[in-house]
PDB file of N, CA and C in Angstrom:
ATOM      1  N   UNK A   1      98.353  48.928-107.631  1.00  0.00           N
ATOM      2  CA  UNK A   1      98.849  48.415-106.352  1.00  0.00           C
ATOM      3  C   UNK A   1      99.214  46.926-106.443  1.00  0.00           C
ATOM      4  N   UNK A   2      98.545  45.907-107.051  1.00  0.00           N
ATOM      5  CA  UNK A   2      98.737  44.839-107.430  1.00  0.00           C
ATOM      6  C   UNK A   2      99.841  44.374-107.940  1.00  0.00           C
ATOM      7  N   UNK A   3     100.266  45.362-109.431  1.00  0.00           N
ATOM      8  CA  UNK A   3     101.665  44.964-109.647  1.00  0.00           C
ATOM      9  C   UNK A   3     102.712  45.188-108.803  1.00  0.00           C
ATOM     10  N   UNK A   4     102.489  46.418-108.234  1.00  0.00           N
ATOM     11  CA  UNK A   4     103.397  46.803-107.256  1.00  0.00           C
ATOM     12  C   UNK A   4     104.013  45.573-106.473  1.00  0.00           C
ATOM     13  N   UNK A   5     103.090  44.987-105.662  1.00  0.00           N
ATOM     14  CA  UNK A   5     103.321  44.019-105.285  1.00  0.00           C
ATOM     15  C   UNK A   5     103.796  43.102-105.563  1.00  0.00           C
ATOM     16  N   UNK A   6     103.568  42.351-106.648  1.00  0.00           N
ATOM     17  CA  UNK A   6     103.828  41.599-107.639  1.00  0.00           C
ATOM     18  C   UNK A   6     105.622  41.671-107.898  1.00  0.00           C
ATOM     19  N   UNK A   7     105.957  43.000-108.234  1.00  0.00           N
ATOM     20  CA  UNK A   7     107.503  43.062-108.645  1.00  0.00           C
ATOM     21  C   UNK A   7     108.079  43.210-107.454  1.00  0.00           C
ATOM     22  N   UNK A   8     107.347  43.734-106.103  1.00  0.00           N
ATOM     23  CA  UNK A   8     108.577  43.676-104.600  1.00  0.00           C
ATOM     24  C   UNK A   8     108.125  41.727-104.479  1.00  0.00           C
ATOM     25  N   UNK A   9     107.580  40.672-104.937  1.00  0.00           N
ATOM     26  CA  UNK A   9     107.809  39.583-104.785  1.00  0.00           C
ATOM     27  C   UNK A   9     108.669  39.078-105.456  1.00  0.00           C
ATOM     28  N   UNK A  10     109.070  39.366-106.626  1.00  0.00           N
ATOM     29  CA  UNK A  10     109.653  38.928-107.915  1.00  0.00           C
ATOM     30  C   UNK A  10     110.958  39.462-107.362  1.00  0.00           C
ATOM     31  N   UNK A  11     111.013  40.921-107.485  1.00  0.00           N
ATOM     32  CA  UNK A  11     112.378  41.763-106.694  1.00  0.00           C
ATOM     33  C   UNK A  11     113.026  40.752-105.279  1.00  0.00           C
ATOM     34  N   UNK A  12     111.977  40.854-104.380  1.00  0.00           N
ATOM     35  CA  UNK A  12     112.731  39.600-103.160  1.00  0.00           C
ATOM     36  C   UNK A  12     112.692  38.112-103.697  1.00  0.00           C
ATOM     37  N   UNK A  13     112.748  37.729-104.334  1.00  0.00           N
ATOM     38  CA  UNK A  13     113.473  36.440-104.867  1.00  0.00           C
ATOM     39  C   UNK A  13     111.619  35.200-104.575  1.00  0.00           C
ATOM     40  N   UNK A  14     110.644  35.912-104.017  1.00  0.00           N
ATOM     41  CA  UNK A  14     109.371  35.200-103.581  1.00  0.00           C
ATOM     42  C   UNK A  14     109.054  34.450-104.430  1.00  0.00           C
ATOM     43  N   UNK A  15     108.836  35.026-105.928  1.00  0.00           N
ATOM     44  CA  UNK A  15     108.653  34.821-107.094  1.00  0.00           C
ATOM     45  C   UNK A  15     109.519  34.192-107.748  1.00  0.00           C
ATOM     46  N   UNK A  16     109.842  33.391-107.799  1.00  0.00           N
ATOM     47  CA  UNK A  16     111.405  32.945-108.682  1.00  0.00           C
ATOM     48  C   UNK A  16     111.448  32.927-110.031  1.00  0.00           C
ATOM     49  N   UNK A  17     110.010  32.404-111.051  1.00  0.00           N
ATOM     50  CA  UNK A  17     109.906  31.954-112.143  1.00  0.00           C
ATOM     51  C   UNK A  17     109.230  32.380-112.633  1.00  0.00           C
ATOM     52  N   UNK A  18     108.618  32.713-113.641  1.00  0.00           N
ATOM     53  CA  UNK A  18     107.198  31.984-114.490  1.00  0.00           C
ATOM     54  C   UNK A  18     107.735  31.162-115.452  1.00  0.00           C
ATOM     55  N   UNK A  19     106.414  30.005-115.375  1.00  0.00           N
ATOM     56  CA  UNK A  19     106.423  28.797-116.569  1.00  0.00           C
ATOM     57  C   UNK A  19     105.537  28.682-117.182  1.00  0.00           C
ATOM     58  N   UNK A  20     105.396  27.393-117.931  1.00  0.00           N
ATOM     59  CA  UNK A  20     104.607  26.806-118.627  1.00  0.00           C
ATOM     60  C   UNK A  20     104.300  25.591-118.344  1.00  0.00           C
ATOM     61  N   UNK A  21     103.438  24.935-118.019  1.00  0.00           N
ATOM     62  CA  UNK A  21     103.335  23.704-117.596  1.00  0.00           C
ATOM     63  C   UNK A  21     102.835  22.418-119.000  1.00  0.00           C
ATOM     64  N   UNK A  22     104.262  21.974-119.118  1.00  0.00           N
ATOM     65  CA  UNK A  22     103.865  20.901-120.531  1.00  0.00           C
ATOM     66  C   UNK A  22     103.734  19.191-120.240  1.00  0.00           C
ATOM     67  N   UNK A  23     102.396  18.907-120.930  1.00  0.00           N
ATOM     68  CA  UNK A  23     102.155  17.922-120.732  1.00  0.00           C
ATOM     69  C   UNK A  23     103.249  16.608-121.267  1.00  0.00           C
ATOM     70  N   UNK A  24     104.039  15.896-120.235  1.00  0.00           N
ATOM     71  CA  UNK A  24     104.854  15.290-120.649  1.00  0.00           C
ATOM     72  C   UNK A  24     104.676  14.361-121.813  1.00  0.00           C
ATOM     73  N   UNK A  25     103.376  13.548-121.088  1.00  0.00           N
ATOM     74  CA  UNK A  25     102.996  12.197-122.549  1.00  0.00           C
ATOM     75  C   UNK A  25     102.499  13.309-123.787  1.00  0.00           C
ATOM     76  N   UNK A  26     102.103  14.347-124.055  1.00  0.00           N
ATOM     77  CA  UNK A  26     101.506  14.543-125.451  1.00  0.00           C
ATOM     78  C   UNK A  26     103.228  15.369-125.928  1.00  0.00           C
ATOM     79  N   UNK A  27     104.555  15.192-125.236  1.00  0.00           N
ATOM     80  CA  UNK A  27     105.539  15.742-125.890  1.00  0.00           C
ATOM     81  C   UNK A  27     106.492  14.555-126.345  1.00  0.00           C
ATOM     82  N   UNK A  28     105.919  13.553-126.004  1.00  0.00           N
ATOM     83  CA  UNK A  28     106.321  11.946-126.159  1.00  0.00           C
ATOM     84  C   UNK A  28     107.367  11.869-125.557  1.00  0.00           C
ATOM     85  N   UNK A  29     107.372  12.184-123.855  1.00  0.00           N
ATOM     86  CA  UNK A  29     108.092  11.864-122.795  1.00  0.00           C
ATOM     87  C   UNK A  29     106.842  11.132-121.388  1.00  0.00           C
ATOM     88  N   UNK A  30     106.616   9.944-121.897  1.00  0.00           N
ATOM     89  CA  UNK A  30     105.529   9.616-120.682  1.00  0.00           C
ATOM     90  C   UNK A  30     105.883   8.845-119.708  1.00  0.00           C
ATOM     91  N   UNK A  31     107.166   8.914-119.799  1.00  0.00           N
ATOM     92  CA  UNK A  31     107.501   7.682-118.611  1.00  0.00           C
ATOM     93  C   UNK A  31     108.410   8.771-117.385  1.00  0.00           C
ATOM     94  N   UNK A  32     107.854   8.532-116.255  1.00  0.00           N
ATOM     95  CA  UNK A  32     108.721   8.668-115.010  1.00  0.00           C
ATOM     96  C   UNK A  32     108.736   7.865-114.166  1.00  0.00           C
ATOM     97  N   UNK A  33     110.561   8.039-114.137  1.00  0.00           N
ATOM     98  CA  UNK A  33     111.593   7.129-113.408  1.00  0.00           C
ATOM     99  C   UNK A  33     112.000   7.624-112.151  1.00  0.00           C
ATOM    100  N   UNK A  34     111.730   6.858-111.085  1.00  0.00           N
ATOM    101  CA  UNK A  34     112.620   7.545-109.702  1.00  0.00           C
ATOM    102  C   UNK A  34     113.796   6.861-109.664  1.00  0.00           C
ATOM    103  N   UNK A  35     114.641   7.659-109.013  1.00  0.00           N
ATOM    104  CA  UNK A  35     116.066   6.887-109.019  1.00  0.00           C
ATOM    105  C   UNK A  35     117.033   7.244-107.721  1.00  0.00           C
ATOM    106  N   UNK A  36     116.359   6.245-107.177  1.00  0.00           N
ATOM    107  CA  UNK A  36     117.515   6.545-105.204  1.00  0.00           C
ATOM    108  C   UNK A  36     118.533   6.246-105.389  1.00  0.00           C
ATOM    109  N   UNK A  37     119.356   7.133-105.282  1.00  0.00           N
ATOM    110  CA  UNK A  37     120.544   6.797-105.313  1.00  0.00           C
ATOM    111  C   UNK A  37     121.665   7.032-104.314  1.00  0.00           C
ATOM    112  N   UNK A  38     122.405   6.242-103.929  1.00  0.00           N
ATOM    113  CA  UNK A  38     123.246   6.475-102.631  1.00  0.00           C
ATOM    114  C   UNK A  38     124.694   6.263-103.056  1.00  0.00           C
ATOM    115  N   UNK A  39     125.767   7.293-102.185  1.00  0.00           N
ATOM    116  CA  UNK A  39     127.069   7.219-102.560  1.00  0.00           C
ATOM    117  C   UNK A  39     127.689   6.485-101.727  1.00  0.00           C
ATOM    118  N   UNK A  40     128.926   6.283-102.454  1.00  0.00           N
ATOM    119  CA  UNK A  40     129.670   5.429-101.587  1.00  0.00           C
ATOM    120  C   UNK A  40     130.060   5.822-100.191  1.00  0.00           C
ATOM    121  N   UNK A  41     130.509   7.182-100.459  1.00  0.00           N
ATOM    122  CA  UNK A  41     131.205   8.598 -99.326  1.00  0.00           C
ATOM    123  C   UNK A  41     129.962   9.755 -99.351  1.00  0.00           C
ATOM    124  N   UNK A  42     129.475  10.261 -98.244  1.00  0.00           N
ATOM    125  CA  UNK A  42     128.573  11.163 -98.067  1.00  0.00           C
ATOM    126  C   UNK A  42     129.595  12.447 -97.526  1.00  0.00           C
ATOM    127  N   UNK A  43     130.846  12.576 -98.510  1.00  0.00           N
ATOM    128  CA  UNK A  43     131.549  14.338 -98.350  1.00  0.00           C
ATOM    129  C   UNK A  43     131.275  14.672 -99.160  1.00  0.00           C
ATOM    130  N   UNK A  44     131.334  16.269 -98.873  1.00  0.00           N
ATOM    131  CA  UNK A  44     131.009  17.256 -99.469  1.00  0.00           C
ATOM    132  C   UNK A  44     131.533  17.311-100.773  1.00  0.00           C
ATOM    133  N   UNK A  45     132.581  16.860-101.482  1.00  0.00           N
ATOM    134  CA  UNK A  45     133.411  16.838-102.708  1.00  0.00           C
ATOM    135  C   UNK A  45     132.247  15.661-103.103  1.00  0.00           C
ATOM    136  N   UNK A  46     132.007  14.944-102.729  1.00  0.00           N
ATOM    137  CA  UNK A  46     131.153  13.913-103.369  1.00  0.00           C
ATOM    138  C   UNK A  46     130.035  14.356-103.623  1.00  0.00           C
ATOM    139  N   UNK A  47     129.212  15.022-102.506  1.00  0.00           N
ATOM    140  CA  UNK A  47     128.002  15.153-102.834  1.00  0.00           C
ATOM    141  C   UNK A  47     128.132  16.593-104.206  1.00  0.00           C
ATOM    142  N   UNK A  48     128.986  17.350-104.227  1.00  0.00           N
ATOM    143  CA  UNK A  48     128.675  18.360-104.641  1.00  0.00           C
ATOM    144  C   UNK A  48     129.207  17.666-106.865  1.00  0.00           C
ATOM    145  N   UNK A  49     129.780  16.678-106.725  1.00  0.00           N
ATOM    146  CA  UNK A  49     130.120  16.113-107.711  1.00  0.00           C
ATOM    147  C   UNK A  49     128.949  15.228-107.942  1.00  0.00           C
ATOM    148  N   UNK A  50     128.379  14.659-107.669  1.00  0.00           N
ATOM    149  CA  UNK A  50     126.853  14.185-107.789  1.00  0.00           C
ATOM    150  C   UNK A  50     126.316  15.226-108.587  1.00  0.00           C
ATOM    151  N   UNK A  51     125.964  16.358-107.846  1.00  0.00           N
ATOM    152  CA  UNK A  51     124.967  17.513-107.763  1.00  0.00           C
ATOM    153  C   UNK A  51     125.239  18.330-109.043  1.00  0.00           C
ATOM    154  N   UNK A  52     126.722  18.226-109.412  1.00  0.00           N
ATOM    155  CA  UNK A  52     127.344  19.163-110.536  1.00  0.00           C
ATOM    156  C   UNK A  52     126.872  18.378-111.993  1.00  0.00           C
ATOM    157  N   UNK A  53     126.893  16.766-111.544  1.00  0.00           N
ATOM    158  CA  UNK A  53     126.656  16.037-113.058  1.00  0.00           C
ATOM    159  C   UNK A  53     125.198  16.156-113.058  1.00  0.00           C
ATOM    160  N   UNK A  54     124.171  15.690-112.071  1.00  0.00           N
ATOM    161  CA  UNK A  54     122.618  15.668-112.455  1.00  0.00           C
ATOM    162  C   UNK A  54     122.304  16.962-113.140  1.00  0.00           C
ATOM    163  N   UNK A  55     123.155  18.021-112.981  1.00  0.00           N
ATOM    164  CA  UNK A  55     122.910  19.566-113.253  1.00  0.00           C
ATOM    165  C   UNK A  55     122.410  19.405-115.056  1.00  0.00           C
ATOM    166  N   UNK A  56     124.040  18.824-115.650  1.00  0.00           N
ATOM    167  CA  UNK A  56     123.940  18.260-116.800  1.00  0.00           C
ATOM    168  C   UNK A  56     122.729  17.775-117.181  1.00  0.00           C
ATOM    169  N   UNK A  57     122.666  16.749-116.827  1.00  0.00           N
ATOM    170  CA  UNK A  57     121.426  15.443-117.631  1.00  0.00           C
ATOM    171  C   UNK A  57     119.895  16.472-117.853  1.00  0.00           C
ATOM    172  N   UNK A  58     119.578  16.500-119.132  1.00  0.00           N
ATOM    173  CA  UNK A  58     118.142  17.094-119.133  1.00  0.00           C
ATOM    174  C   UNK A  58     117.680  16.483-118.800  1.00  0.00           C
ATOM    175  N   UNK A  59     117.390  14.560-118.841  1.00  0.00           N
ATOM    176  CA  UNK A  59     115.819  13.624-118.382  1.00  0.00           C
ATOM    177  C   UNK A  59     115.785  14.095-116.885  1.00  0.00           C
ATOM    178  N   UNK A  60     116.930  14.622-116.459  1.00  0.00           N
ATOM    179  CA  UNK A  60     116.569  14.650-114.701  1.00  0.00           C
ATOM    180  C   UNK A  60     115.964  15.965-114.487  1.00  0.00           C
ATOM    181  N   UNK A  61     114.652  15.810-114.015  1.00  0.00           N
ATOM    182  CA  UNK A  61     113.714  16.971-114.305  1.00  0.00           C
ATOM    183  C   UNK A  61     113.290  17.448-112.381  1.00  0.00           C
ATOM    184  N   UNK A  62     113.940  16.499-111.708  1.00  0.00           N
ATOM    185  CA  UNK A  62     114.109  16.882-110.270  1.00  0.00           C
ATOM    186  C   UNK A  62     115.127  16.727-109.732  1.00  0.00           C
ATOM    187  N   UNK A  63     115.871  16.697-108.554  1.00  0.00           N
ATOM    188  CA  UNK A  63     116.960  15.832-107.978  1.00  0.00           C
ATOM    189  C   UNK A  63     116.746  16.915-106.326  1.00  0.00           C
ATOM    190  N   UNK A  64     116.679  15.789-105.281  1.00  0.00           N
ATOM    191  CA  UNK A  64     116.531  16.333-103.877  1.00  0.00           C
ATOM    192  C   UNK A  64     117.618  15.380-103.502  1.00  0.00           C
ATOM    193  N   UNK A  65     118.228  16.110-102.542  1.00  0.00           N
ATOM    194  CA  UNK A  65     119.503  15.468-101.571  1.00  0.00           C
ATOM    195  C   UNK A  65     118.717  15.464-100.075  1.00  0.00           C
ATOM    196  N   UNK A  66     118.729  13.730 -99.980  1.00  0.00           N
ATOM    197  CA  UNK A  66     117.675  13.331 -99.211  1.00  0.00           C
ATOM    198  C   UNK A  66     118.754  13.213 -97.493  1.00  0.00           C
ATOM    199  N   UNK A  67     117.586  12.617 -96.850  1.00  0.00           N
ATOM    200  CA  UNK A  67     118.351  12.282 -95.189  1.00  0.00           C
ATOM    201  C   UNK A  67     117.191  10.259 -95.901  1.00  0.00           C
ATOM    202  N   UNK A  68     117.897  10.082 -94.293  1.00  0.00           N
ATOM    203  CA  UNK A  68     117.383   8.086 -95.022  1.00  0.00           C
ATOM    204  C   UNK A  68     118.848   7.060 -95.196  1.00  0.00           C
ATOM    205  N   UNK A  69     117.782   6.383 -96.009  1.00  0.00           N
ATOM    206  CA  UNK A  69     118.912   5.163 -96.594  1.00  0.00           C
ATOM    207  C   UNK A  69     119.649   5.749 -97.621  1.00  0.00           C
ATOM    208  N   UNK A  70     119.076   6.284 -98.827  1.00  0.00           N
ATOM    209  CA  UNK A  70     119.089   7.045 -99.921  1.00  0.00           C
ATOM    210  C   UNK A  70     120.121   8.328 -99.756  1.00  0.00           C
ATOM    211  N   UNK A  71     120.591   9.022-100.441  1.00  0.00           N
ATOM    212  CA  UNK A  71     121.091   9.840-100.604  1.00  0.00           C
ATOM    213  C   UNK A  71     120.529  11.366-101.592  1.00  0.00           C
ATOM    214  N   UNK A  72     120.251  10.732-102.822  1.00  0.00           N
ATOM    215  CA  UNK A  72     119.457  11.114-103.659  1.00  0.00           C
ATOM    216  C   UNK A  72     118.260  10.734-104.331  1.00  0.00           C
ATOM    217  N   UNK A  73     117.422  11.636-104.554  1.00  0.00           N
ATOM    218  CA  UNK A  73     116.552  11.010-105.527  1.00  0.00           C
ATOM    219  C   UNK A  73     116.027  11.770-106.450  1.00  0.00           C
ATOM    220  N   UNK A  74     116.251  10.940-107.818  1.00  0.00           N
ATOM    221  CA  UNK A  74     115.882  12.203-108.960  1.00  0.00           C
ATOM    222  C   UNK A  74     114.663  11.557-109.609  1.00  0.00           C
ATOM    223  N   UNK A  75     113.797  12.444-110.187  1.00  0.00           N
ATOM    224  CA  UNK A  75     112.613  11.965-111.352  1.00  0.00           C
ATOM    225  C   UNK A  75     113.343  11.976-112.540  1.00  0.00           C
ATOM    226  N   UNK A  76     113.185  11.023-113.263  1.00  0.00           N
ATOM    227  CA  UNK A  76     113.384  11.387-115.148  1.00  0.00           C
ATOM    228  C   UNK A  76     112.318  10.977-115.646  1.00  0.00           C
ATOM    229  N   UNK A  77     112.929  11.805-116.445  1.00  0.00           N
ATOM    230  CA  UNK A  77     111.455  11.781-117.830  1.00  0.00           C
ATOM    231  C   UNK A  77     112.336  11.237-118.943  1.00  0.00           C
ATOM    232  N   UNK A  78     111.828  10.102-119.252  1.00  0.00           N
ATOM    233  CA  UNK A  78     112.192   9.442-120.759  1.00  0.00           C
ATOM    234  C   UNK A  78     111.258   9.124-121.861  1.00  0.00           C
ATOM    235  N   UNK A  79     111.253   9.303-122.715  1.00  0.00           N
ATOM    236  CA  UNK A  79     110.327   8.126-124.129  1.00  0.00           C
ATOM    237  C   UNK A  79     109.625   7.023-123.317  1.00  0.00           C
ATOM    238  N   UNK A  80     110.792   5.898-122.994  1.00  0.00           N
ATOM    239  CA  UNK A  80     109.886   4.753-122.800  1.00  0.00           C
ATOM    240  C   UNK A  80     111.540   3.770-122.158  1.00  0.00           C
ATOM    241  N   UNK A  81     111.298   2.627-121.685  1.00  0.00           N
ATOM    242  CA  UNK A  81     111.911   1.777-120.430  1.00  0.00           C
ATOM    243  C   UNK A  81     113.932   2.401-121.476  1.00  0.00           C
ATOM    244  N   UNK A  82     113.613   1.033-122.579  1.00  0.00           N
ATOM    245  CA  UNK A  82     114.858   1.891-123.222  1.00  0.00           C
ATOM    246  C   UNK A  82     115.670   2.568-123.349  1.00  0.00           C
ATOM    247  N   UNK A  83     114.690   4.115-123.241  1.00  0.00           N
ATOM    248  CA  UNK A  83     115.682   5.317-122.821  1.00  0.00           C
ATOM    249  C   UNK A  83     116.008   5.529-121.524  1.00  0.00           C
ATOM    250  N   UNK A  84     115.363   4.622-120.759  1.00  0.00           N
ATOM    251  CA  UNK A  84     115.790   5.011-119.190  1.00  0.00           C
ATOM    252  C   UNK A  84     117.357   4.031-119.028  1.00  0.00           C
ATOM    253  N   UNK A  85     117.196   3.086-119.189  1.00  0.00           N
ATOM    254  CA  UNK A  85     118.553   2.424-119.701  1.00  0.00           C
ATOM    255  C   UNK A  85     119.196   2.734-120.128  1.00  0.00           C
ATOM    256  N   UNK A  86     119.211   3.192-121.282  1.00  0.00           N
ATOM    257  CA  UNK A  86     120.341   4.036-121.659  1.00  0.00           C
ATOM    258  C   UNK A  86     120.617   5.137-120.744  1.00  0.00           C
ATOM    259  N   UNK A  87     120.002   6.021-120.324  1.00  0.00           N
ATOM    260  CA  UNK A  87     120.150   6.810-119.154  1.00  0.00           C
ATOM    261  C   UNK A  87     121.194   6.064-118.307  1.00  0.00           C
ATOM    262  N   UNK A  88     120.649   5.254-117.598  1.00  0.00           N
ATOM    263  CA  UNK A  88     120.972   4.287-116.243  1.00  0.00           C
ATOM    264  C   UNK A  88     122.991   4.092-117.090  1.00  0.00           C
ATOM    265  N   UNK A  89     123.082   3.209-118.212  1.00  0.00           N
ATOM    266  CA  UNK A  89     124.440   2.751-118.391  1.00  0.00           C
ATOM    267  C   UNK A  89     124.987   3.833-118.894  1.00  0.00           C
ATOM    268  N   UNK A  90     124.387   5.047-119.731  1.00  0.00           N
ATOM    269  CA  UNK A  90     125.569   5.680-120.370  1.00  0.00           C
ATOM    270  C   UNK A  90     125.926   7.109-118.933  1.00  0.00           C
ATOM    271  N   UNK A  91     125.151   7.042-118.615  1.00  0.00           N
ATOM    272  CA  UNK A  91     125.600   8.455-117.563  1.00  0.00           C
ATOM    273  C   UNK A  91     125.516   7.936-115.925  1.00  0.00           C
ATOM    274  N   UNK A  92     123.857   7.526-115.285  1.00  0.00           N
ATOM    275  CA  UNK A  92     123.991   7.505-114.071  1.00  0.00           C
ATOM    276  C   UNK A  92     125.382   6.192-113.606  1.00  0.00           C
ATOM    277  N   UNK A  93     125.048   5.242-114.033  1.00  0.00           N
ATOM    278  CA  UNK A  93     126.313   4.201-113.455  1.00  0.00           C
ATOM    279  C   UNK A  93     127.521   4.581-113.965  1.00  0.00           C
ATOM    280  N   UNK A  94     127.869   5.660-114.795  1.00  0.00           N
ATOM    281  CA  UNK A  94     129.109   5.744-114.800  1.00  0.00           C
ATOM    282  C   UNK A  94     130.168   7.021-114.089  1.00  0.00           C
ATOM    283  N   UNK A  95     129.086   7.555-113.316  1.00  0.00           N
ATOM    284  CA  UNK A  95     129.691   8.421-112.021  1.00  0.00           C
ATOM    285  C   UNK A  95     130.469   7.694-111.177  1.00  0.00           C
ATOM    286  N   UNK A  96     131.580   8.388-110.455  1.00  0.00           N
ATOM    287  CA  UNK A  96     132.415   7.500-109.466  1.00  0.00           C
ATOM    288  C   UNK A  96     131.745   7.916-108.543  1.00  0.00           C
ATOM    289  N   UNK A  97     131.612   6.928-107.685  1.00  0.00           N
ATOM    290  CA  UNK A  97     131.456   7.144-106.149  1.00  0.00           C
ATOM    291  C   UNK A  97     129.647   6.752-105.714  1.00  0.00           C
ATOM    292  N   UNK A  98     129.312   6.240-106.970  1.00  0.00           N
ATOM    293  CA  UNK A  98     127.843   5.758-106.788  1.00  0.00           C
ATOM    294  C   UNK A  98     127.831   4.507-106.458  1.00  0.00           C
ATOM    295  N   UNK A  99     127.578   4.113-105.461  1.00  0.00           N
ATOM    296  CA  UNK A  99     127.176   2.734-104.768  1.00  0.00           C
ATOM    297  C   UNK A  99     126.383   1.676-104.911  1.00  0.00           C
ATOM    298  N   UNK A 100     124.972   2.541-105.042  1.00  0.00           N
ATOM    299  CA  UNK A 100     123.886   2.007-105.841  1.00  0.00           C
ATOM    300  C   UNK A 100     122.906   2.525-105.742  1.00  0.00           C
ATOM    301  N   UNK A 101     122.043   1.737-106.982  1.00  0.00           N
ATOM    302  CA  UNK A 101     120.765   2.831-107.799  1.00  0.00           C
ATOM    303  C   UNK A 101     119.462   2.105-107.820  1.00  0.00           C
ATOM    304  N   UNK A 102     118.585   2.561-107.254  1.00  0.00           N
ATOM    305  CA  UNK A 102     117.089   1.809-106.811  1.00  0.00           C
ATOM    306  C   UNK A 102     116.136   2.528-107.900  1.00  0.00           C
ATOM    307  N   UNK A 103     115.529   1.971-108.934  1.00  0.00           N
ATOM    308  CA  UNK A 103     114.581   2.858-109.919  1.00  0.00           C
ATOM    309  C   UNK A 103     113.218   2.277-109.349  1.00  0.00           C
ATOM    310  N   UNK A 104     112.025   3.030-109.658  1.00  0.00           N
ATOM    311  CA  UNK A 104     111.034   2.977-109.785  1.00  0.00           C
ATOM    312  C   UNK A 104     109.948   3.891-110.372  1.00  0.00           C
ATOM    313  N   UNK A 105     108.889   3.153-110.888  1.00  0.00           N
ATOM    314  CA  UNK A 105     108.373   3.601-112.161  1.00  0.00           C
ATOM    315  C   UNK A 105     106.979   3.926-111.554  1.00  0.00           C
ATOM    316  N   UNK A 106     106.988   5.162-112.275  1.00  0.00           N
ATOM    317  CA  UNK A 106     105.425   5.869-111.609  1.00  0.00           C
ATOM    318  C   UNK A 106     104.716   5.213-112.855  1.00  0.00           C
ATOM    319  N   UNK A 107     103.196   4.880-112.260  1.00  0.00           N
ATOM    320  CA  UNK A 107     102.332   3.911-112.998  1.00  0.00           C
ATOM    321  C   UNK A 107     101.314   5.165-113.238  1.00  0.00           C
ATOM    322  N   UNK A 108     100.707   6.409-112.656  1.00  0.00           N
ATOM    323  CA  UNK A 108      99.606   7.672-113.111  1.00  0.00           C
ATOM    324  C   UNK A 108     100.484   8.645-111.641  1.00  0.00           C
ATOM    325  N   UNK A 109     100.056   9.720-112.357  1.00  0.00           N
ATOM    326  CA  UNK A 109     100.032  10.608-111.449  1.00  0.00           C
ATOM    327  C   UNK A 109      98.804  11.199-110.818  1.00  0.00           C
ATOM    328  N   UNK A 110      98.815  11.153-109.167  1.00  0.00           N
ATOM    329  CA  UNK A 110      97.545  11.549-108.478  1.00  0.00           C
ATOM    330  C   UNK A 110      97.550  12.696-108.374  1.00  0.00           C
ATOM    331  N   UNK A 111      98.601  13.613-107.911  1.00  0.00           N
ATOM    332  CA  UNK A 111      98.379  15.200-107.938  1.00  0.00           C
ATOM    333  C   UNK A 111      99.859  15.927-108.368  1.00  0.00           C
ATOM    334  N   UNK A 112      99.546  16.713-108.424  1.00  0.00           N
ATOM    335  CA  UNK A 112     100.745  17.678-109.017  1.00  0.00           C
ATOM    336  C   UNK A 112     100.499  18.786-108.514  1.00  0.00           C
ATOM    337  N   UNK A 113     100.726  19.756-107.564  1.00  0.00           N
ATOM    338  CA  UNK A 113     100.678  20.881-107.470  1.00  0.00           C
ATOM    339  C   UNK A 113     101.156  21.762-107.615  1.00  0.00           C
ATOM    340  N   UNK A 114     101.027  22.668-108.240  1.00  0.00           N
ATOM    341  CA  UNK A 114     101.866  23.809-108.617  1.00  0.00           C
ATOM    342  C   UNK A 114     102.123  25.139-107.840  1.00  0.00           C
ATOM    343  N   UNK A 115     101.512  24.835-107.057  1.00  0.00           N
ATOM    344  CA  UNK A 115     101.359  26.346-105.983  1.00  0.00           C
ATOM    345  C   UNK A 115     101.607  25.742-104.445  1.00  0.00           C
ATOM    346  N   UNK A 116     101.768  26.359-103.801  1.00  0.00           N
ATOM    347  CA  UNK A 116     102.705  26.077-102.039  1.00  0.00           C
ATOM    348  C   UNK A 116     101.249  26.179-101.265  1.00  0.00           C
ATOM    349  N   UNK A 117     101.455  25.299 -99.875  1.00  0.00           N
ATOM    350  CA  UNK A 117      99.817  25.438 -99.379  1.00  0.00           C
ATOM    351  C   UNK A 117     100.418  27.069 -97.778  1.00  0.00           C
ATOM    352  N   UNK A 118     100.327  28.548 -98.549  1.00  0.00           N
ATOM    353  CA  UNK A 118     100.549  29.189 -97.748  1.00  0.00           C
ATOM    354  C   UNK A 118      99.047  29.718 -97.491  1.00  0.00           C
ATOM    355  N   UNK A 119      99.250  30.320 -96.201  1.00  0.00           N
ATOM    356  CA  UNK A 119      98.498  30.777 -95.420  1.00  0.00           C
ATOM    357  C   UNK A 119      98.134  31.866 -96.232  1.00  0.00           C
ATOM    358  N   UNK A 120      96.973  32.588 -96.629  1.00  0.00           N
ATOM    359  CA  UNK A 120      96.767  34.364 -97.251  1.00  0.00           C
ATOM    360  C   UNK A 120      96.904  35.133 -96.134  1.00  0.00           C
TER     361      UNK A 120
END
C-alpha cells in the first residue's frame, strides 16, 4: 500500500525528484554567492532572456524571480572569491539588459531544509 502511494505521488508530479545531497566544501565548491540582480526593462522578452541564460550557468545552483527592488536572485557555488569574478565578468555582466548586480557572501549556513513544513 505504501508504494502504491508513493508512485500516485511521483505519477501526480508531488514527487518531482530524488537526490543526493552533496556536501559542497568537501567537493571543493565552498563558497556561496548571492547575486540580486535587476533589469533594466521588467518585459517578458527580458525576463524570459535572463531566465534562458541562468538556465546555462552550472555555479547558479538557484535563481528565484523576485517582487522588491531586485528582480532576481541567484545562489552560486564557486571554488573561492576568483571564480566568482570570473563568473561576475565573463557571463553575469555580459547579459544585455542587466542594470545592476548586488553580491553577497554567505559566511555558514544555519539551516537547510530539505523537506516542506506540510501538515500529515
Amino acid at each position: 500500500p505504501c508504494a502504491r502511494r508513493v508512485r500516485m505521488l511521483e505519477k501526480s508530479g508531488v514527487i518531482k525528484a530524488y537526490v543526493a545531497i552533496v556536501d559542497q566544501v568537501k567537493v571543493g565548491l565552498p563558497v556561496s554567492a548571492f547575486a540580486s540582480v535587476k533589469l533594466e526593462r521588467q518585459r517578458e522578452e527580458e525576463l524570459d532572456r535572463f531566465s534562458n541564460a541562468v538556465l546555462r550557468w552550472p555555479e547558479v545552483v538557484e535563481c528565484y524571480l523576485m517582487t522588491g527592488k531586485m528582480d532576481f536572485l541567484l545562489r552560486v557555488v564557486v571554488k573561492d572569491l576568483e571564480a566568482y569574478e570570473a563568473f561576475l565578468k565573463q557571463k553575469l555582466t555580459r547579459l544585455d539588459g542587466v542594470a545592476s548586480i548586488e553580491s553577497s557572501f554567505a559566511l555558514g549556513q544555519v539551516k537547510h531544509a530539505h523537506g516542506l513544513p506540510i501538515d500529515a
